[in-house]
C-alpha atoms as a PDB file:
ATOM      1  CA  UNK A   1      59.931  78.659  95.398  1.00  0.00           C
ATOM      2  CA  UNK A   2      63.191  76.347  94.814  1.00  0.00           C
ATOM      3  CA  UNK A   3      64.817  75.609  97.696  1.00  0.00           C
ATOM      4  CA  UNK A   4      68.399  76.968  95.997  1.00  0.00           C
ATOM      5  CA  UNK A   5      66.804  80.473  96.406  1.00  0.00           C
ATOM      6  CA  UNK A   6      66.397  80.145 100.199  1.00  0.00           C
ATOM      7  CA  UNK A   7      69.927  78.541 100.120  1.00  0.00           C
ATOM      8  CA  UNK A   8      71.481  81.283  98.161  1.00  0.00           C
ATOM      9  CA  UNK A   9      69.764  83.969 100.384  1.00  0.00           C
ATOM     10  CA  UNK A  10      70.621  82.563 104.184  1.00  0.00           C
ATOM     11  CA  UNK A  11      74.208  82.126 102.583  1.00  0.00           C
ATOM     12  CA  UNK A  12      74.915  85.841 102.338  1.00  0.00           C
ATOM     13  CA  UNK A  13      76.555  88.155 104.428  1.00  0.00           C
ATOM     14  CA  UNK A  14      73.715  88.879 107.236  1.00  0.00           C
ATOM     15  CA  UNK A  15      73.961  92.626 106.464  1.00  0.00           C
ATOM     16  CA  UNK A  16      73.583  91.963 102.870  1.00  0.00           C
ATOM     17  CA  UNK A  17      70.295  89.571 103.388  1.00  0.00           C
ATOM     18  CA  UNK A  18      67.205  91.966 103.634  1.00  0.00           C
ATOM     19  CA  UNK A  19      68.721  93.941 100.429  1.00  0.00           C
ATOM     20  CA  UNK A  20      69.187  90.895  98.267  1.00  0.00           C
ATOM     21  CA  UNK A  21      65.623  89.413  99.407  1.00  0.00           C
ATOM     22  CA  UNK A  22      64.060  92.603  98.827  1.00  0.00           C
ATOM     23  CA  UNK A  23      65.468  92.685  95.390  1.00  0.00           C
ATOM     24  CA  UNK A  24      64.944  88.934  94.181  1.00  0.00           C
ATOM     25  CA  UNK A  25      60.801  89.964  95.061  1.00  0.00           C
ATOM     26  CA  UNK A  26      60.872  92.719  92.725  1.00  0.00           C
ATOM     27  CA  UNK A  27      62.316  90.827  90.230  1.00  0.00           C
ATOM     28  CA  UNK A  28      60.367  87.784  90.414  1.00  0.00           C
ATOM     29  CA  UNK A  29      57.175  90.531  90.772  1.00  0.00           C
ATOM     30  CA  UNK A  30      58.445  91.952  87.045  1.00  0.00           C
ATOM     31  CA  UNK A  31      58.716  88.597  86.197  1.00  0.00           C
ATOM     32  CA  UNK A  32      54.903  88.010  86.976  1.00  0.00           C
ATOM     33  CA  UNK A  33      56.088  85.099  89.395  1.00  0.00           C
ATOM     34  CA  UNK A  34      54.049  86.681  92.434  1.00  0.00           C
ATOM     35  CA  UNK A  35      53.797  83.667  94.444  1.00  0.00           C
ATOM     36  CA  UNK A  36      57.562  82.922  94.149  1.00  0.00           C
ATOM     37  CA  UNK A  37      57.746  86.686  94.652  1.00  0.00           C
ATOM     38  CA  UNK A  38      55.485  86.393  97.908  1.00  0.00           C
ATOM     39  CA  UNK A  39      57.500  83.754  99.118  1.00  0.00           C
ATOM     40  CA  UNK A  40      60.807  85.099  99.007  1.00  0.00           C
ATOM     41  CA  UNK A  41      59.510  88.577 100.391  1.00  0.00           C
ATOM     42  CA  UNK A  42      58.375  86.760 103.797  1.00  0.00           C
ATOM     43  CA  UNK A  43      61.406  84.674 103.779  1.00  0.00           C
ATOM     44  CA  UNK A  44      62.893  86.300 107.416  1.00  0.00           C
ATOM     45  CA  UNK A  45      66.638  87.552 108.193  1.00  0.00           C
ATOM     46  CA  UNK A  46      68.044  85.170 110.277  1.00  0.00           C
ATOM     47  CA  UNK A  47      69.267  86.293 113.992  1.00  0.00           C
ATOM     48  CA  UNK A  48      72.766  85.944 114.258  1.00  0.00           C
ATOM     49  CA  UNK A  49      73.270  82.949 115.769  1.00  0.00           C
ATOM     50  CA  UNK A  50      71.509  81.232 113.248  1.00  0.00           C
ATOM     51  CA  UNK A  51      73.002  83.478 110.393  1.00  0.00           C
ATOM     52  CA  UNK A  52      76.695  81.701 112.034  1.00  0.00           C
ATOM     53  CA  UNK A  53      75.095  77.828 111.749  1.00  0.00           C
ATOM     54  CA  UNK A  54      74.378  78.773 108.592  1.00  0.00           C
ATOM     55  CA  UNK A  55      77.645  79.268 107.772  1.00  0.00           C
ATOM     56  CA  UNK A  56      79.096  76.652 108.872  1.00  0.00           C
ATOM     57  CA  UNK A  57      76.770  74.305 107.557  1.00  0.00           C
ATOM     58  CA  UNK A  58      78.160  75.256 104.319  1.00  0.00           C
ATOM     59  CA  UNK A  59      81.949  76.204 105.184  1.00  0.00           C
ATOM     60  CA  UNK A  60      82.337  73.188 107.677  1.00  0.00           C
ATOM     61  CA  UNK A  61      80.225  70.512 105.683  1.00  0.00           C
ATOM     62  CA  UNK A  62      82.682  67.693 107.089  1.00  0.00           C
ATOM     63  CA  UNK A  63      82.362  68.457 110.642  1.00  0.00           C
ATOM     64  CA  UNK A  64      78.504  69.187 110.449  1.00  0.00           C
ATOM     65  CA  UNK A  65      77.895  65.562 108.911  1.00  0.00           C
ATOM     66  CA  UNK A  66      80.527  64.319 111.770  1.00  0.00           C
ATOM     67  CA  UNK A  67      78.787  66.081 114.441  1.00  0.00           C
ATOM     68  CA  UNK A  68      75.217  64.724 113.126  1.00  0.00           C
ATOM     69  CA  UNK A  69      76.911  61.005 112.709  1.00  0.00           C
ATOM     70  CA  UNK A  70      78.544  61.151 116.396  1.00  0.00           C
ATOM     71  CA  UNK A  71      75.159  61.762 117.781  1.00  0.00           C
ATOM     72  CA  UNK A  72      73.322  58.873 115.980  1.00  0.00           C
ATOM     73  CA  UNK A  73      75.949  56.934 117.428  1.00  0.00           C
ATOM     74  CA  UNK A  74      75.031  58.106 120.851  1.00  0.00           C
ATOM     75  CA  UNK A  75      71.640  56.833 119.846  1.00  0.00           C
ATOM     76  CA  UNK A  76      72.944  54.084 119.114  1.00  0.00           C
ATOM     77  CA  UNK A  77      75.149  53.756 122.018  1.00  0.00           C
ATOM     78  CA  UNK A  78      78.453  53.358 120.160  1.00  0.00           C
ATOM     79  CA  UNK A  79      81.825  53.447 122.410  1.00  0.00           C
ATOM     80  CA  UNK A  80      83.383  56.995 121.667  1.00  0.00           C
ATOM     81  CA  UNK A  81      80.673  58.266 120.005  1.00  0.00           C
ATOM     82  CA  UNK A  82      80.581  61.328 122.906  1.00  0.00           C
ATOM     83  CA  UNK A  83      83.931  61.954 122.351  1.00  0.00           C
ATOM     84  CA  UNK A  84      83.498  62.321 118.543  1.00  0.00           C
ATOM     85  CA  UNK A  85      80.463  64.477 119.064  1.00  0.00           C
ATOM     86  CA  UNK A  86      82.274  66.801 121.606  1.00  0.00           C
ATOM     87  CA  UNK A  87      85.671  67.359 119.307  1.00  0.00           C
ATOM     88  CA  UNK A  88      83.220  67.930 116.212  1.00  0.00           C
ATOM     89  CA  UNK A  89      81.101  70.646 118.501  1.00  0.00           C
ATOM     90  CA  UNK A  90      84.406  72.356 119.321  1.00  0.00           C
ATOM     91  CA  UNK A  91      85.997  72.311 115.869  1.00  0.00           C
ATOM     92  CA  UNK A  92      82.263  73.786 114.870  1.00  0.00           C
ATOM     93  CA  UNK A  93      82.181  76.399 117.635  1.00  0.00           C
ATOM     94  CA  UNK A  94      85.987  77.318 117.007  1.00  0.00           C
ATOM     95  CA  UNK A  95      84.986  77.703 113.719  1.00  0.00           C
ATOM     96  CA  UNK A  96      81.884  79.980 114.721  1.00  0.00           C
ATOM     97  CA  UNK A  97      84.435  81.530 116.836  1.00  0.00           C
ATOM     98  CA  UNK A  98      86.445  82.693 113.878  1.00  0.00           C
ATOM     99  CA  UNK A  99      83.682  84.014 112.032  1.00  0.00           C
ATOM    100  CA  UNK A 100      82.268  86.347 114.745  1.00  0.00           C
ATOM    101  CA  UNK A 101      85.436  87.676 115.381  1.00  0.00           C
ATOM    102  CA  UNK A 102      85.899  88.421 111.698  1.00  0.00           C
ATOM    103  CA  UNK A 103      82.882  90.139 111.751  1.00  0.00           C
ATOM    104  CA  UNK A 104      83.402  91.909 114.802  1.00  0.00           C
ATOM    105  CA  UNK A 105      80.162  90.648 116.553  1.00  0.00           C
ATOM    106  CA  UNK A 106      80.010  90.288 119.893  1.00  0.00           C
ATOM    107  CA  UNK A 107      81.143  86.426 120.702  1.00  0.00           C
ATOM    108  CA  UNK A 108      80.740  84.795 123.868  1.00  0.00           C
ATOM    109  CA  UNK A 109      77.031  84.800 124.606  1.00  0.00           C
ATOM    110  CA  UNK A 110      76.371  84.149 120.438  1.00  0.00           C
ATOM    111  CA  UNK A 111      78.842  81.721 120.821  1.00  0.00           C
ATOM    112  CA  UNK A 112      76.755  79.490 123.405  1.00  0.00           C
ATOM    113  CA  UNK A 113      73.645  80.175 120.967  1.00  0.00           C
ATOM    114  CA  UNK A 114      75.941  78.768 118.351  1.00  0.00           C
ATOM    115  CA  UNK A 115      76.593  75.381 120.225  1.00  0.00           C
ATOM    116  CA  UNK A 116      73.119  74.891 121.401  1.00  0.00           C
ATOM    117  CA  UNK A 117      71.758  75.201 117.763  1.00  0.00           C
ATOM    118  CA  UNK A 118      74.347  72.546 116.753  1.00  0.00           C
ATOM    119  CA  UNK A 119      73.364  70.352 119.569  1.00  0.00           C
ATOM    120  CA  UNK A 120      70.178  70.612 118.943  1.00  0.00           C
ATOM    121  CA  UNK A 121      70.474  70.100 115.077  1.00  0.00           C
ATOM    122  CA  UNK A 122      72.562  67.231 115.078  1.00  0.00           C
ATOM    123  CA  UNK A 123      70.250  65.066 117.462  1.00  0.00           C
ATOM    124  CA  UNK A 124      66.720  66.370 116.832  1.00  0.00           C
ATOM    125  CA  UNK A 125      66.788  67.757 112.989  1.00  0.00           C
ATOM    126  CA  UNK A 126      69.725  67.116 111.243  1.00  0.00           C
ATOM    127  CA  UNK A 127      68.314  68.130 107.781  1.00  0.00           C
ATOM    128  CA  UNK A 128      67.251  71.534 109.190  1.00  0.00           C
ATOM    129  CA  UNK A 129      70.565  71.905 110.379  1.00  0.00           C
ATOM    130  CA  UNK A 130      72.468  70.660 106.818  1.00  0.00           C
ATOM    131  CA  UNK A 131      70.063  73.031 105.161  1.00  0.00           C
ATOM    132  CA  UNK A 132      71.580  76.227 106.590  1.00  0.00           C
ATOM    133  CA  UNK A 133      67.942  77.884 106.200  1.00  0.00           C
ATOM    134  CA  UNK A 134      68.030  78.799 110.090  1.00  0.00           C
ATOM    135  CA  UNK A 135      66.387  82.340 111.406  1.00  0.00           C
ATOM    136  CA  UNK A 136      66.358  81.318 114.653  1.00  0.00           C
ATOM    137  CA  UNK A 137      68.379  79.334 117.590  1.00  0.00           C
ATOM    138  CA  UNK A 138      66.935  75.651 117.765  1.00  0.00           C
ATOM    139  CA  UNK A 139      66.602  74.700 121.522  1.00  0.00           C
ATOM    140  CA  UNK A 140      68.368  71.488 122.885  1.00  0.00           C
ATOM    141  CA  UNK A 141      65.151  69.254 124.699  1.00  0.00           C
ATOM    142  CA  UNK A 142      65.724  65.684 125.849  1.00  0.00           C
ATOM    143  CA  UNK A 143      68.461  63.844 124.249  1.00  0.00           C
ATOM    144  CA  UNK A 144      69.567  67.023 122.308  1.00  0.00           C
ATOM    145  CA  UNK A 145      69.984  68.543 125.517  1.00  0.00           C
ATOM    146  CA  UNK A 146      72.193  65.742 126.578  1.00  0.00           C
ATOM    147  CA  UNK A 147      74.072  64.437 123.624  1.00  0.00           C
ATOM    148  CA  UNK A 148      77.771  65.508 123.714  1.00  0.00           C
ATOM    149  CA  UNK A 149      77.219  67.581 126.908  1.00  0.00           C
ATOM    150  CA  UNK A 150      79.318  65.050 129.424  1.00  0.00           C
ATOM    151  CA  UNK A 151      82.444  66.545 130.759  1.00  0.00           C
ATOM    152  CA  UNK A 152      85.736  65.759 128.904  1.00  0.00           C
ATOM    153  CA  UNK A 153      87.895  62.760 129.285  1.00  0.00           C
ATOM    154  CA  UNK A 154      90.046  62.765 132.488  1.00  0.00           C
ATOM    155  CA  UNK A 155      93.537  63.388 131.476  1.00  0.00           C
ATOM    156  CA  UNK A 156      92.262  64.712 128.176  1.00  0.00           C
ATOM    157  CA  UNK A 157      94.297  68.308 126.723  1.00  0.00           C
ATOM    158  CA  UNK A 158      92.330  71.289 127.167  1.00  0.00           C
ATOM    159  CA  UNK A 159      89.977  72.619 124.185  1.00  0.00           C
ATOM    160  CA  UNK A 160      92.784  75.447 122.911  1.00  0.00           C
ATOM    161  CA  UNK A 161      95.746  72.917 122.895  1.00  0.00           C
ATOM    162  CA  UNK A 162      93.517  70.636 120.817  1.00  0.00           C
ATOM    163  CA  UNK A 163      92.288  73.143 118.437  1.00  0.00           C
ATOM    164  CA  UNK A 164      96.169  74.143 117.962  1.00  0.00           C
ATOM    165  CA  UNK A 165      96.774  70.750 117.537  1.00  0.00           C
ATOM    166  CA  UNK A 166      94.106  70.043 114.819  1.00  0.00           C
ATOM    167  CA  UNK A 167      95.700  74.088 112.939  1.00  0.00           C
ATOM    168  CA  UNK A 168      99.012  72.296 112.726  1.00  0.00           C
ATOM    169  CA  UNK A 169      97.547  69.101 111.366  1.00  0.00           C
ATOM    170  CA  UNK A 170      96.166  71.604 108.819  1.00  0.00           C
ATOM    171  CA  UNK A 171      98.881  73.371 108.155  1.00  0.00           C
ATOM    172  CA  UNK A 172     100.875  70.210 107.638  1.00  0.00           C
ATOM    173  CA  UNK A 173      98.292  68.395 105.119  1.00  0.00           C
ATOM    174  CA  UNK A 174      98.194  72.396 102.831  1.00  0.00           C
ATOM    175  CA  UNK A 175     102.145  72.094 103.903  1.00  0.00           C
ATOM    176  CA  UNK A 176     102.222  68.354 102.172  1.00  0.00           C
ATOM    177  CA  UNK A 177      99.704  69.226  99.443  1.00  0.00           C
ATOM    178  CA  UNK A 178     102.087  72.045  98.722  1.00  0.00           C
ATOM    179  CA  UNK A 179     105.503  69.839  98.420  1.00  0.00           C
ATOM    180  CA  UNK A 180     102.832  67.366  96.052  1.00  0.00           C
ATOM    181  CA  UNK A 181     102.157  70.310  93.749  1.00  0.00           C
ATOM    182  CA  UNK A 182     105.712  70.916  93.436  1.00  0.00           C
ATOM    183  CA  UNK A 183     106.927  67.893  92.774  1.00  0.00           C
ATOM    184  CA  UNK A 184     105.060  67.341  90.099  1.00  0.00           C
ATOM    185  CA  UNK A 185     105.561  70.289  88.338  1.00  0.00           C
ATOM    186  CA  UNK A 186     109.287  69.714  88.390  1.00  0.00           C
ATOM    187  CA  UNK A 187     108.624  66.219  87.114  1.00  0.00           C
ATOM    188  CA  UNK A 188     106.155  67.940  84.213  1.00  0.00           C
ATOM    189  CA  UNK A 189     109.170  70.220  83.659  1.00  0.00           C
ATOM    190  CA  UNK A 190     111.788  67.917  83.972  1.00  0.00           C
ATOM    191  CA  UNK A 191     109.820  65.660  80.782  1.00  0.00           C
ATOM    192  CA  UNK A 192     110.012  68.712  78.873  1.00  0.00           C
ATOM    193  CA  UNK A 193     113.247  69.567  79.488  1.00  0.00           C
ATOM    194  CA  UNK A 194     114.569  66.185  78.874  1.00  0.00           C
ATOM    195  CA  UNK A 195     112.368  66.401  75.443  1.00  0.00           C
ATOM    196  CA  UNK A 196     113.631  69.572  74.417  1.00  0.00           C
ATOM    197  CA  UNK A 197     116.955  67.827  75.024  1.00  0.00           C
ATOM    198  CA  UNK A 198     116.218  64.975  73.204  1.00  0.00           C
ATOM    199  CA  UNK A 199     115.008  67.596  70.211  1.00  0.00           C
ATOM    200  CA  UNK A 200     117.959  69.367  70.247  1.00  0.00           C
ATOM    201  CA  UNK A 201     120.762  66.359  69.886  1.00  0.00           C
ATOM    202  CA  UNK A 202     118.239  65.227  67.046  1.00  0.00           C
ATOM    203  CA  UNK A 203     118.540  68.809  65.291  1.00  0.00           C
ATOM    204  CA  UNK A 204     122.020  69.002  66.013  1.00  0.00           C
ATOM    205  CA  UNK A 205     122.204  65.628  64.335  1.00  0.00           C
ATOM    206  CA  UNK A 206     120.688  66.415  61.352  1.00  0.00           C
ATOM    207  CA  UNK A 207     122.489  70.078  60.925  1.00  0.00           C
ATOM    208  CA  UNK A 208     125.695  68.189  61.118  1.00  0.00           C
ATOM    209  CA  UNK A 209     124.394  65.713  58.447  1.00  0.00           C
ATOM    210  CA  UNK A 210     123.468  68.363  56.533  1.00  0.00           C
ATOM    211  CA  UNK A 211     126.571  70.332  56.271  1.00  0.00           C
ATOM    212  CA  UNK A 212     128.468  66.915  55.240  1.00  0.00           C
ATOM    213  CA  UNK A 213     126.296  66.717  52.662  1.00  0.00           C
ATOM    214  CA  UNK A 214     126.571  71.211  51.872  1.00  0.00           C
ATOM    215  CA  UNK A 215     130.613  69.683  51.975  1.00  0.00           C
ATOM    216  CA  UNK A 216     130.437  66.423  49.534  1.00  0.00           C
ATOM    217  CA  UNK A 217     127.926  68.882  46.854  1.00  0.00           C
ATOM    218  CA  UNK A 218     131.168  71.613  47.414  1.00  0.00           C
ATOM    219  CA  UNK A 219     133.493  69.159  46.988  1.00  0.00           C
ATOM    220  CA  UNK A 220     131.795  67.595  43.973  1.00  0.00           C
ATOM    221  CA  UNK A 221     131.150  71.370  42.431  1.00  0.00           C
ATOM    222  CA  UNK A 222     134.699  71.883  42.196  1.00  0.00           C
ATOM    223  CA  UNK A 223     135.834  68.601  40.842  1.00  0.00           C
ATOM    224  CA  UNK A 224     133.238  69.738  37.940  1.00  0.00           C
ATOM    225  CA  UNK A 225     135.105  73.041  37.967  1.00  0.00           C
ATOM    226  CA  UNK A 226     138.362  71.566  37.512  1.00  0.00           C
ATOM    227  CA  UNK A 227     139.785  72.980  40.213  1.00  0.00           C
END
């Protein structure tokens, strides 16, 4: 079985996923594909912690590839490479945060199923976790248990005033993109108006040429007339 049917699948809605699965069998089944069919049949609905990691591994791509970098550089043993992991975890769970709400699921205790999984993703099986193919929680062991798990900088602003720091820098860059947009179209309309500008002192030009010319034939007309 491809890999982009799994993928499509696990990125449904999770009340939508056993319908859709069913389906896609029976179809691949009239198709006379019965070992694709087979295959996508014992595929399993993800719990709903991993049916949230899922999600964000495709809605918050940047952040999942920064949470998975910050934690090779804890390997590593790069300076503020905890730091970077923590802010990308929060951003992530925020984000997971959002989505259970949205769905009105229960959050808290999903939530710290949520963060785990990442944890354990981004320091033990990165791929797993890009894939967004999860059915269940991955547990933190070893250095996924402690990568990013230090407490927070002293002096450092709270979790909330940072995430409402990092919605404003959003709404700033959709804020600038915005003004961009604009501008642009007024120059794109500005061109055209200054063309159609342009077009009209030429028309007028040439109508005013043109009734010289209606006025010397007139003039000539009568002179032939005599009068």
């Amino acid at each position: 079985m491809a890999n982009a049917e799994a993928e499509r699948l696990y990125g449904l809605p999770l009340d939508e996923f056993t319908a859709a699965r069913d389906m896609r069998a029976r179809e691949l089944r009239g198709e006379g594909r019965k070992d694709e069919a087979a295959e996508v049949a014992a595929l399993r609905k993800p719990v709903l912690a991993a049916w949230v990691v899922n999600m964000l591994a495709r809605d918050e791509r940047a952040d999942v590839r920064e949470l998975v970098a910050s934690a090779r550089a804890i390997r590593a043993g790069k300076d503020g490479a905890d730091a970077a992991f923590r802010e990308a975890l929060e951003r992530l769970t925020a984000a997971g945060r959002r989505l259970l709400e949205a769905e009105g699921r229960s959050v808290d205790a999903t939530l710290q199923q949520v963060a785990s999984t990442l944890r354990a993703g981004a320091a033990g099986d990165p791929e797993q976790l890009a894939a967004g193919t999860l059915t269940q929680p991955l547990e933190s062991t070893g250095f996924g248990a402690m990568v990013g798990a230090s407490a927070p900088r002293r002096g450092s602003p709270p979790a909330k005033a940072r995430a409402a720091k990092r919605v404003d820098r959003r709404a700033v860059e959709r804020a600038r993109k915005a003004v961009a947009a604009a501008r642009e179209e007024a120059r794109t309309l500005e061109r055209a108006a200054n063309a159609a500008e342009r077009d009209a002192r030429k028309a007028r030009r040439e109508a005013d040429a043109a009734r010289a010319r209606v006025e010397e034939a007139e003039a000539r007309l009568d002179e032939a007339r005599g009068t």
